[in-house]
Every structure is written in C-alpha cells, then in structure tokens.
Protein backbone atom coordinates (compact mmCIF):
# COMPACT_ATOMS: atom_id res chain seq x y z
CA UNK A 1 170.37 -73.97 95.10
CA UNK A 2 172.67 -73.51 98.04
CA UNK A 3 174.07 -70.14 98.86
CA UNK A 4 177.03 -69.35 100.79
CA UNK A 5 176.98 -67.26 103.90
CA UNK A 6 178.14 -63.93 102.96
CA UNK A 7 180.25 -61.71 105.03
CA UNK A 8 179.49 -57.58 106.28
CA UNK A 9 180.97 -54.92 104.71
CA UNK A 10 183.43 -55.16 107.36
CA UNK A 11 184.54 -58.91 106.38
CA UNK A 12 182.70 -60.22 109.00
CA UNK A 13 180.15 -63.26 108.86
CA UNK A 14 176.89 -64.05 110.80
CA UNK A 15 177.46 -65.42 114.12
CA UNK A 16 175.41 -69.10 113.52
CA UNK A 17 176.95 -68.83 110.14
CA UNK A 18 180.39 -68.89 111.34
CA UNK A 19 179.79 -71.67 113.99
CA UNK A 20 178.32 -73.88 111.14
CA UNK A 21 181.61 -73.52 109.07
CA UNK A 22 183.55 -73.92 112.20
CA UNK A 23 181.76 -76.98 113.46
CA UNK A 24 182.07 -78.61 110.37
CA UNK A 25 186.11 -78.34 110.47
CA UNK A 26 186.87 -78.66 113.55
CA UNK A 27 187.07 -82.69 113.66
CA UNK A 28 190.26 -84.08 112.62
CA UNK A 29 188.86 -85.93 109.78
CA UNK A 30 187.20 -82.96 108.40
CA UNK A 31 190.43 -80.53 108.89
CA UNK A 32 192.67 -83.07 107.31
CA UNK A 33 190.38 -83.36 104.11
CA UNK A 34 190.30 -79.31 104.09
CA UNK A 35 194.63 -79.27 104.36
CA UNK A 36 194.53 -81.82 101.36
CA UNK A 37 192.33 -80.00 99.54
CA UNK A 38 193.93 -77.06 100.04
CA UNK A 39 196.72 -78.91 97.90
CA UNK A 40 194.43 -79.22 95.18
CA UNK A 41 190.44 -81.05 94.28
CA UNK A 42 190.57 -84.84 95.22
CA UNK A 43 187.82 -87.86 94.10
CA UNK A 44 186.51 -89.51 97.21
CA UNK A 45 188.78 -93.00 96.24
CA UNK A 46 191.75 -91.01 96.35
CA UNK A 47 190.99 -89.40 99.84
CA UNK A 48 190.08 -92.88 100.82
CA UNK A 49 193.56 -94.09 100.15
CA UNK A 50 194.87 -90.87 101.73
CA UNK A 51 193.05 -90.73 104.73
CA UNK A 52 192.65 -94.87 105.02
CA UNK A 53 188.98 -95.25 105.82
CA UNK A 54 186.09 -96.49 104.07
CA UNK A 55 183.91 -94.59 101.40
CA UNK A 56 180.38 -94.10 103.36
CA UNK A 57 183.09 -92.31 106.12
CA UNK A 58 184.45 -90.05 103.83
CA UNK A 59 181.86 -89.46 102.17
CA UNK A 60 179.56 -88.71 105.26
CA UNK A 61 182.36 -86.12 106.06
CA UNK A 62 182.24 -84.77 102.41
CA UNK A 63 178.87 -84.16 102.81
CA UNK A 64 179.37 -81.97 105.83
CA UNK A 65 181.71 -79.97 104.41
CA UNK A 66 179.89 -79.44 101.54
CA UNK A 67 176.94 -78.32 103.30
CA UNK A 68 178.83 -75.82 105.29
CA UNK A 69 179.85 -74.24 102.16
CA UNK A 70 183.73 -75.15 102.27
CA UNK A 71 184.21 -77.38 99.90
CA UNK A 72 182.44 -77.82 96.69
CA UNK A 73 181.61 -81.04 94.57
CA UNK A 74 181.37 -81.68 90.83
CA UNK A 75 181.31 -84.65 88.59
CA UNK A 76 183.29 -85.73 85.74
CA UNK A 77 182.02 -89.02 83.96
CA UNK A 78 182.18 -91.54 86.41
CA UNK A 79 184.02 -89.79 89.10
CA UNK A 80 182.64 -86.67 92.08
CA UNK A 81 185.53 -84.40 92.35
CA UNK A 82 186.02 -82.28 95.58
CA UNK A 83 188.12 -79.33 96.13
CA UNK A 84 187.93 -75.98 98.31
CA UNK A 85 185.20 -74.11 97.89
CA UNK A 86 186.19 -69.87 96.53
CA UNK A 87 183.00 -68.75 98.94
CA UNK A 88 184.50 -65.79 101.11
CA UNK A 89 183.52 -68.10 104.85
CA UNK A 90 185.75 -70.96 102.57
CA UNK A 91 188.60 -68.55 102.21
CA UNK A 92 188.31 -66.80 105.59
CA UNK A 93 188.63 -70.62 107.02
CA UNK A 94 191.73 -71.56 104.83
CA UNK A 95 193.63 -68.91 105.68
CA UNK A 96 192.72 -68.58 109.46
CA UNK A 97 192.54 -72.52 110.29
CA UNK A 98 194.14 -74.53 107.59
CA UNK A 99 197.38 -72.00 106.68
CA UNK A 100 197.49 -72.16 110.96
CA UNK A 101 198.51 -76.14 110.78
CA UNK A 102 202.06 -77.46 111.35
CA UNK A 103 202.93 -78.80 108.20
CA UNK A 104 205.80 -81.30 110.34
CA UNK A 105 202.81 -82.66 112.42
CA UNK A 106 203.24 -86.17 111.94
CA UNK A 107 199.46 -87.34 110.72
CA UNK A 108 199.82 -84.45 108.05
CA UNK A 109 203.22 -85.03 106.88
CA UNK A 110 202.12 -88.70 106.40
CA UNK A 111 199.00 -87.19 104.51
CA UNK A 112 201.18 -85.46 102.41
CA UNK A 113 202.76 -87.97 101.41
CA UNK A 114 200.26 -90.41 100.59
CA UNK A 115 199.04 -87.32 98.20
CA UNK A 116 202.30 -87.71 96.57
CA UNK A 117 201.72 -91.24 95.60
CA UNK A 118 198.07 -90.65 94.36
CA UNK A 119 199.66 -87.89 92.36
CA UNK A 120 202.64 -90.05 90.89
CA UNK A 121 199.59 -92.08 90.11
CA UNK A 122 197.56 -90.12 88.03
CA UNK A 123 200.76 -89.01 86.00
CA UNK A 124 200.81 -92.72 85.51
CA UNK A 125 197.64 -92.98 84.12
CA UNK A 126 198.05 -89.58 82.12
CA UNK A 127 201.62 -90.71 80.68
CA UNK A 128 199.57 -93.86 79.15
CA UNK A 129 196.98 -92.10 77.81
CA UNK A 130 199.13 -89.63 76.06
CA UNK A 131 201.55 -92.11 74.53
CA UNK A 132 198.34 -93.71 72.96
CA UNK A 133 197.25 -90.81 71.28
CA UNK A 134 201.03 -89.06 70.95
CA UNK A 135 201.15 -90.12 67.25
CA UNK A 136 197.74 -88.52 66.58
CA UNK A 137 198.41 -85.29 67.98
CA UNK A 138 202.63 -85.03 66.90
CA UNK A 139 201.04 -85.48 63.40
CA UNK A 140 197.92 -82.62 63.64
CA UNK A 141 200.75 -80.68 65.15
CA UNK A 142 203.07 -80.88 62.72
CA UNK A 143 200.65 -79.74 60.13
CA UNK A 144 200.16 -76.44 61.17
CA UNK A 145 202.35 -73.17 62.53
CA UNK A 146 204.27 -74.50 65.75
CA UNK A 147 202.51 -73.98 69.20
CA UNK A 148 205.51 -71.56 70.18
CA UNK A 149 204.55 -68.97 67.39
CA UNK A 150 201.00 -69.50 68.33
CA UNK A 151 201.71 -69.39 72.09
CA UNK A 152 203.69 -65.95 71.42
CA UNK A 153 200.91 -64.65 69.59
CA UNK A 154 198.46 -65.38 71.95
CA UNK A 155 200.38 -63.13 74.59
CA UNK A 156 201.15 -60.46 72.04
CA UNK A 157 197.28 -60.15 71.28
CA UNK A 158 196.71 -60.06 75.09
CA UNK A 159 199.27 -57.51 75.95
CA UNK A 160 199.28 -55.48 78.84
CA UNK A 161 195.45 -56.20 79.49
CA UNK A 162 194.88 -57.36 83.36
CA UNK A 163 192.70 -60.21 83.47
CA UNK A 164 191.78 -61.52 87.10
CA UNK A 165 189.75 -64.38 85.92
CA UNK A 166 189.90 -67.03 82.97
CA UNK A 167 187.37 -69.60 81.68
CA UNK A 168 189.31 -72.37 79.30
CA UNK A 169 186.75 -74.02 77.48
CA UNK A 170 187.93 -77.23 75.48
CA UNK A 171 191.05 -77.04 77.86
CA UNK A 172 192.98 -80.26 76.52
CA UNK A 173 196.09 -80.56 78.07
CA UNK A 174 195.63 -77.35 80.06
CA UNK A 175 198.37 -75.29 78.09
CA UNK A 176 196.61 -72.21 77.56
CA UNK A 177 195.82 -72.26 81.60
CA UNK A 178 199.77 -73.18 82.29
CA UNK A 179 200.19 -69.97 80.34
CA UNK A 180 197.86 -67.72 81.50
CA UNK A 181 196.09 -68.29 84.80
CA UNK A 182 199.66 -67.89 87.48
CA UNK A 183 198.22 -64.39 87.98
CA UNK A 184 194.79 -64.56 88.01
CA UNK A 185 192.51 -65.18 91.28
CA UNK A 186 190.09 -67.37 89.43
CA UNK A 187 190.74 -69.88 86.62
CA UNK A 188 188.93 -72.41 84.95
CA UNK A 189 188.85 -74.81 82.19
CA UNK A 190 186.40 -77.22 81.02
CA UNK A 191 186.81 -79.80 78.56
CA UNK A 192 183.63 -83.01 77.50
CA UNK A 193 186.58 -85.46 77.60
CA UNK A 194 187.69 -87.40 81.49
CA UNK A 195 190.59 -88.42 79.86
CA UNK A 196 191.95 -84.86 78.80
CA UNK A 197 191.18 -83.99 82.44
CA UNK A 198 193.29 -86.22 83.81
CA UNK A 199 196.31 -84.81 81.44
CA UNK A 200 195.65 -81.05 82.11
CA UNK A 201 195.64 -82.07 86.24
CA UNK A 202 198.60 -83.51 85.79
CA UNK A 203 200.45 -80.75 83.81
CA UNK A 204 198.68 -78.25 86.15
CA UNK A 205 199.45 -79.71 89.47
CA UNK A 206 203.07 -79.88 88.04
CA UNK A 207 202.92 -76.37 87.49
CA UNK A 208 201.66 -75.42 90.82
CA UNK A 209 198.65 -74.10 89.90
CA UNK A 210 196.63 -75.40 92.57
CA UNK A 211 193.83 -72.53 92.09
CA UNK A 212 192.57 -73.82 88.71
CA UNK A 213 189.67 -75.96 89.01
CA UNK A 214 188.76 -77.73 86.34
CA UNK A 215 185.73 -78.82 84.90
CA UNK A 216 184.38 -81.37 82.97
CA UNK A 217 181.10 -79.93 80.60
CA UNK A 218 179.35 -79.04 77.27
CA UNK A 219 180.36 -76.04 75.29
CA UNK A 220 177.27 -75.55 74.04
CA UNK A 221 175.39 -75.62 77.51
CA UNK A 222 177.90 -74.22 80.35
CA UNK A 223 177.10 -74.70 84.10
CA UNK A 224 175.05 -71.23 84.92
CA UNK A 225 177.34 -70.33 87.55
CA UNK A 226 180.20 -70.18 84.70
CA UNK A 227 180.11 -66.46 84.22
CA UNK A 228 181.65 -62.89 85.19
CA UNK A 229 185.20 -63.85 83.71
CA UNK A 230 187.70 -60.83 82.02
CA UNK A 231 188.78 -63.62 79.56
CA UNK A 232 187.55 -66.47 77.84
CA UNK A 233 188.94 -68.91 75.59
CA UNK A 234 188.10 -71.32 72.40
CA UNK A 235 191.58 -72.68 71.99
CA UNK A 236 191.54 -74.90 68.63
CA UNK A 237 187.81 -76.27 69.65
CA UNK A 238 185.24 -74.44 66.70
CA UNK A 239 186.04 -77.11 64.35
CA UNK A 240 185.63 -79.96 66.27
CA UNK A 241 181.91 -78.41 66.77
CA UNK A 242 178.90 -78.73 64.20
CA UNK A 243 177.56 -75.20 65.68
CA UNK A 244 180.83 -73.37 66.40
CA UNK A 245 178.43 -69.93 66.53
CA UNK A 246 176.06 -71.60 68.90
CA UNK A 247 179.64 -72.30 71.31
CA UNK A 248 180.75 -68.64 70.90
CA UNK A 249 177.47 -67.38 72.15
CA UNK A 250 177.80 -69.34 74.87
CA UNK A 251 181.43 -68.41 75.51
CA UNK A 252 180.29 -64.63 75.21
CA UNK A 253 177.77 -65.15 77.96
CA UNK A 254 180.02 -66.37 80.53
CA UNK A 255 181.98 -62.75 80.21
CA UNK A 256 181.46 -59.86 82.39
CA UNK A 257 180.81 -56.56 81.04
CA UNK A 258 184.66 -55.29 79.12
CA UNK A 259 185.47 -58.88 78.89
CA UNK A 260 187.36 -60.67 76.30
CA UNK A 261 186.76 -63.78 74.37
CA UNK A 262 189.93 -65.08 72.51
CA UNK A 263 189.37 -68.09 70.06
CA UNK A 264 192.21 -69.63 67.77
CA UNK A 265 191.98 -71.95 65.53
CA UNK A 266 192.82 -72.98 61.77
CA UNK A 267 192.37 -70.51 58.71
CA UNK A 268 190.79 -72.44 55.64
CA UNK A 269 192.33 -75.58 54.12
CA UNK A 270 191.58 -78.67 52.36
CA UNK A 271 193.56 -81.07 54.93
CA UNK A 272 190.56 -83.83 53.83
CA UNK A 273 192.44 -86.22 56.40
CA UNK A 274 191.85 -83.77 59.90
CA UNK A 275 187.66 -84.86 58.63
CA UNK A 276 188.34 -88.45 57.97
CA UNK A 277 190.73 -89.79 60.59
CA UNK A 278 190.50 -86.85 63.27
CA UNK A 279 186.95 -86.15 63.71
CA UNK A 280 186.88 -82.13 62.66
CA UNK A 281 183.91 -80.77 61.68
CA UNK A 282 185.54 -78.15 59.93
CA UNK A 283 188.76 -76.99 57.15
CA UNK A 284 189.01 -73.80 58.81
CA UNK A 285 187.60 -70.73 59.33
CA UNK A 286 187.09 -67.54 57.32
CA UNK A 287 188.09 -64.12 58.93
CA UNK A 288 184.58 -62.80 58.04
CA UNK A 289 182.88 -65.82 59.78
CA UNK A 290 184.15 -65.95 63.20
CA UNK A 291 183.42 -61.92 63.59
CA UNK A 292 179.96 -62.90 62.31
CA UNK A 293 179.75 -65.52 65.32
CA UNK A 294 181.38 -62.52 67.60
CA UNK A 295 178.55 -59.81 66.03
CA UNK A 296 175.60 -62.61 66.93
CA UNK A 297 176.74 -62.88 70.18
CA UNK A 298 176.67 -59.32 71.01
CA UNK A 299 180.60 -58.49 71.14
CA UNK A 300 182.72 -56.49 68.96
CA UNK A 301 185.45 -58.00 67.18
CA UNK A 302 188.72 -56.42 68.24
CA UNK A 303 191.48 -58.09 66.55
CA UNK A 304 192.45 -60.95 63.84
CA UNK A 305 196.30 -61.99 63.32
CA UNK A 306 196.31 -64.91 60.95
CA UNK A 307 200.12 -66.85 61.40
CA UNK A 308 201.21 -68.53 58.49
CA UNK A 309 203.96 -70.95 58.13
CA UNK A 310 207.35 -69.54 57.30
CA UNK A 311 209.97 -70.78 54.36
CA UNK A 312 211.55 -73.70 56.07
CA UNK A 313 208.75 -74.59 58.42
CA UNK A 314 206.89 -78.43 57.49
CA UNK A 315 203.75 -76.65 58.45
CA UNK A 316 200.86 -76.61 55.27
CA UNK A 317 198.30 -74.68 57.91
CA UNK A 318 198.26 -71.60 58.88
CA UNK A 319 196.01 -70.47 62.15
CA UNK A 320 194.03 -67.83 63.57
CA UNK A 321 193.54 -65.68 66.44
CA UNK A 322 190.74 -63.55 67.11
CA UNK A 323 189.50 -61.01 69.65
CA UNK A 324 186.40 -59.99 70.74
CA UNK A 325 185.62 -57.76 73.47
CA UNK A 326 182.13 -56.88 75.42
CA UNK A 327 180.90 -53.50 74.50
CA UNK A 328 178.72 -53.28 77.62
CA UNK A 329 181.24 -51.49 79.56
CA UNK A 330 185.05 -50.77 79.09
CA UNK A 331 186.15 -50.05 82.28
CA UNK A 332 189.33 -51.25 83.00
CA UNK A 333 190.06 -52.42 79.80
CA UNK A 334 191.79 -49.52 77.75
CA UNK A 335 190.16 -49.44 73.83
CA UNK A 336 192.41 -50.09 71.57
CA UNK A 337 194.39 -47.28 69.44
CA UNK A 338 192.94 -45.85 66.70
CA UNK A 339 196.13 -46.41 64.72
CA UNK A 340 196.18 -50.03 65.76
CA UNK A 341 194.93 -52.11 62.64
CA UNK A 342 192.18 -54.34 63.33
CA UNK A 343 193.24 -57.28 61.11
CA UNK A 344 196.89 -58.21 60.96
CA UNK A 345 198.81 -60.88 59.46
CA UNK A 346 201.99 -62.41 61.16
CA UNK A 347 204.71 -64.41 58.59
C-alpha cells in the first residue's frame, strides 16, 4: 500500500521527499493536470479532451503524479477517476505551486475553458438520465413527508454539533452533501450506482463544492481507508438493503471515536408497490429495530424524531430519523441534556 510522505512537527517534509513531489509537477503537462484538478476529480478521456493529447500520454503523466502522492485514482464501473490527493505534501503543493499560477495565462485560461465544456457535458448526460427516471422518483416522493420537512429535520437533529468530516453513503443525487459538507474539510459520499454519480457531480460541482470526492462502492464492504469521520450518513438506503444491520455496522466503523451516524428512512407501511415496481427490500422500519442495529454495532442511540404527514399534505408515509453516537469518547461532542427526550415525534 502506498504511503504518503509525511511532514515534521514543524510542517516540514523530507528533503528527497519533497524533490519527488516537486519533480513530478514541475513539467507543464503535469502542472496543468494538477490546476484542473484542483477544479475538481477528472476521468483520463476528459483530460484528454482538455489537455488534447493521446491516452498512453496522459496516462503516463497520471501515473507520475500518482506515484508522487499528489493525486489519487479510483474507479467507478467502467471509468478511473483522478482528483487531488488530501496527503499534507498534496496540499503543501496546491497551495504553494498551483494557487501561485496566473489564472489569465493563456494555455490555462484555454484549459479552463475546455473544463467548462466537459462540464456542460456531463450535465448533459445527467439531465437525460434524470428525466428517465423523474417519474419514478416524483412518484416515491410524493408518497412520503416532503424532502423540505425532512431536510429541516435533519439540521434540527444535528444542531450546533461541529462536524469536520462527512461520509455519505448511498449519496444519490448528493443532497445531503449539498447540505452539509460547505463547512467541513473532508467530505465524502459513495453510492453502487455510476449513473447516480454522475447526477450528484453535477449538482455538486454546481454548488461549488469542489472538496467532496465521491466514491463509487458497497455499503456492506467500505474501502478500509473510509474511516475517522464525525458524521456518517444512511440517507433513505436500509430498505433498499437485505442486511440493513450488516450496512450500519459498517457505517459505525468508519466513525471516529464521539462520532455520529445519522440514518433516515421510512417508518412502517404497507406501500406493496415501493417492493414490486421500486426494488425495496423493506415497508419501513420500527423505532426499536434500527437502535437494535445501532446497539450491535457498538453505538448508543441518541435520538429518534419520526415526521408524519400533516392534514393537507398527499403524503401516506411518514419517515424517520435516527441518531447514534460513539460512546468511545465524547470529546468535542457535548452529551445531550438530560431533559432532552430521546424519542420525539414531529407533526
């Protein structure tokens, strides 16, 4: 496995260490792939149509860089994404070499806007493969408590807690990242479906969240070097899953000590059609069951607001938050007040 060079107490690195890293980018292919990755993780086809040469080039310079430790690589179906690595000689090279570039210099501005069009591309593609599947999801939407009341509940369960890193797992269209990852220094979110990656990129890029990597992966076997995050979620994924318990232990090892896992997702109901045409596993989940999941996985369950739909609303469904936090160590996470009920239903 490789390992990044590490810097001194003093933020300092190695000297051969630092020549490596500074070898590597300083050739004007190599810096122009780090300034476009510093806009945000790029295939290799796309950089070919940025940068205008041929795949075994770029990828010959990918593999440089990647050995160097700037710039990492990871697959999604078909497709090797690449994008700027978080290692500290990465970081100390973005913001001492890359943020140092005229942006009017006439090969980057042209770069730039080459990026544009690969972007206005991918909405493209995203745009189509939403309006495919827009019925589908207006209609599961419509069935349940509207995403604003969810969406406000979400941050109302949250509060004041400071979370510095997120882990989305079963992102979809990214919304729960939109939401909560602006503040955060590291922010992730993984989802098994290419296609749902492409719409969360989109939506994210549009946001200008250019931090958030994201992920394509298994819920119920996460990448080992998923882990250490203050918050993780399980945003309407249990019932698409035949094990949802075996998925929250997995969530619930990717936190650090004092983290929190969030997971929402429908309380019981007998909407037969969501397991005929929609592919859910499950109607729902009881309170009791999902803090049984929380208990096997070693974390205490904090909270449990259950919204359901008010008089006037279409909605038939109501849905479920719940919070669990790591008992391991509370640290900067204040416990929550005695006089705080643990279980709490929202209208």
């Amino acid at each position: 496995m490789r390992t990044h060079p590490v810097p001194t107490s003093g933020g300092q690195f190695a000297f051969g260490d630092l020549l490596t890293a500074l070898e590597a980018a300083g050739e004007e292919t190599r810096l122009r792939i780090l300034a476009l990755l510093a806009e945000g993780e790029l295939t290799v086809t796309e950089l070919m149509a940025i940068l205008g040469q041929s795949q075994p080039r770029v990828s010959r310079h990918l593999k440089l860089l990647v050995e160097a430790g700037l710039i990492d690589r990871h697959r999604e179906g078909a497709w090797a994404f690449f994008r700027l690595s978080d290692s500290a000689i990465a970081l100390a090279v973005r913001d001492g070499i890359v943020a140092a570039l005229d942006p009017a210099d006439a090969d980057l501005a042209g770069d730039r806007r080459r990026l544009a069009a690969v972007r206005e591309e991918r909405k493209e593609q995203a745009a189509s493969y939403f309006s495919r599947h827009a019925a589908e999801w207006n209609r599961i939407r419509s069935l349940h408590v509207p995403e604003a009341r969810v969406e406000a509940a979400v941050l109302a369960l949250l509060g004041s807690k400071r979370f510095d890193s997120v882990l989305d797992l079963g992102t979809g269209t990214g919304r729960m990242l939109e939401m909560l990852a602006p503040p955060v220094s590291r922010a992730v979110g993984l989802d098994v479906s290419p296609a749902m990656l492409g719409v969360a990129r989109v939506n994210l890029d549009a946001a200008g969240l250019r931090h958030v990597q994201l992920r394509q992966g298994d819920a119920y076997a996460l990448p080992s070097d998923l882990n250490g995050f203050d918050l993780v979620i399980l945003h309407q994924v249990l019932h698409f899953l035949d094990d949802p318990g075996r998925a929250v232990r997995e969530a619930a090892r990717t936190l650090r000590p004092g983290g929190r896992l969030l997971v929402v997702d429908f309380a019981p109901h007998q909407e037969e059609s969501l397991r005929t045409h929609h592919a859910h596993r499950r109607l729902g989940f009881q309170q009791a069951e999902v803090e049984s999941f929380l208990a096997e996985s070693g974390l205490r369950a904090e909270a449990c607001h259950i919204l359901r739909p008010e008089p006037g609303e279409t909605a038939k469904l109501a849905v479920s938050l719940w919070l669990g936090v790591d008992p391991r160590l509370v640290g900067d996470f204040p416990l929550p007040s005695p006089s705080v009920p643990s279980h709490r239903e929202v209208a």
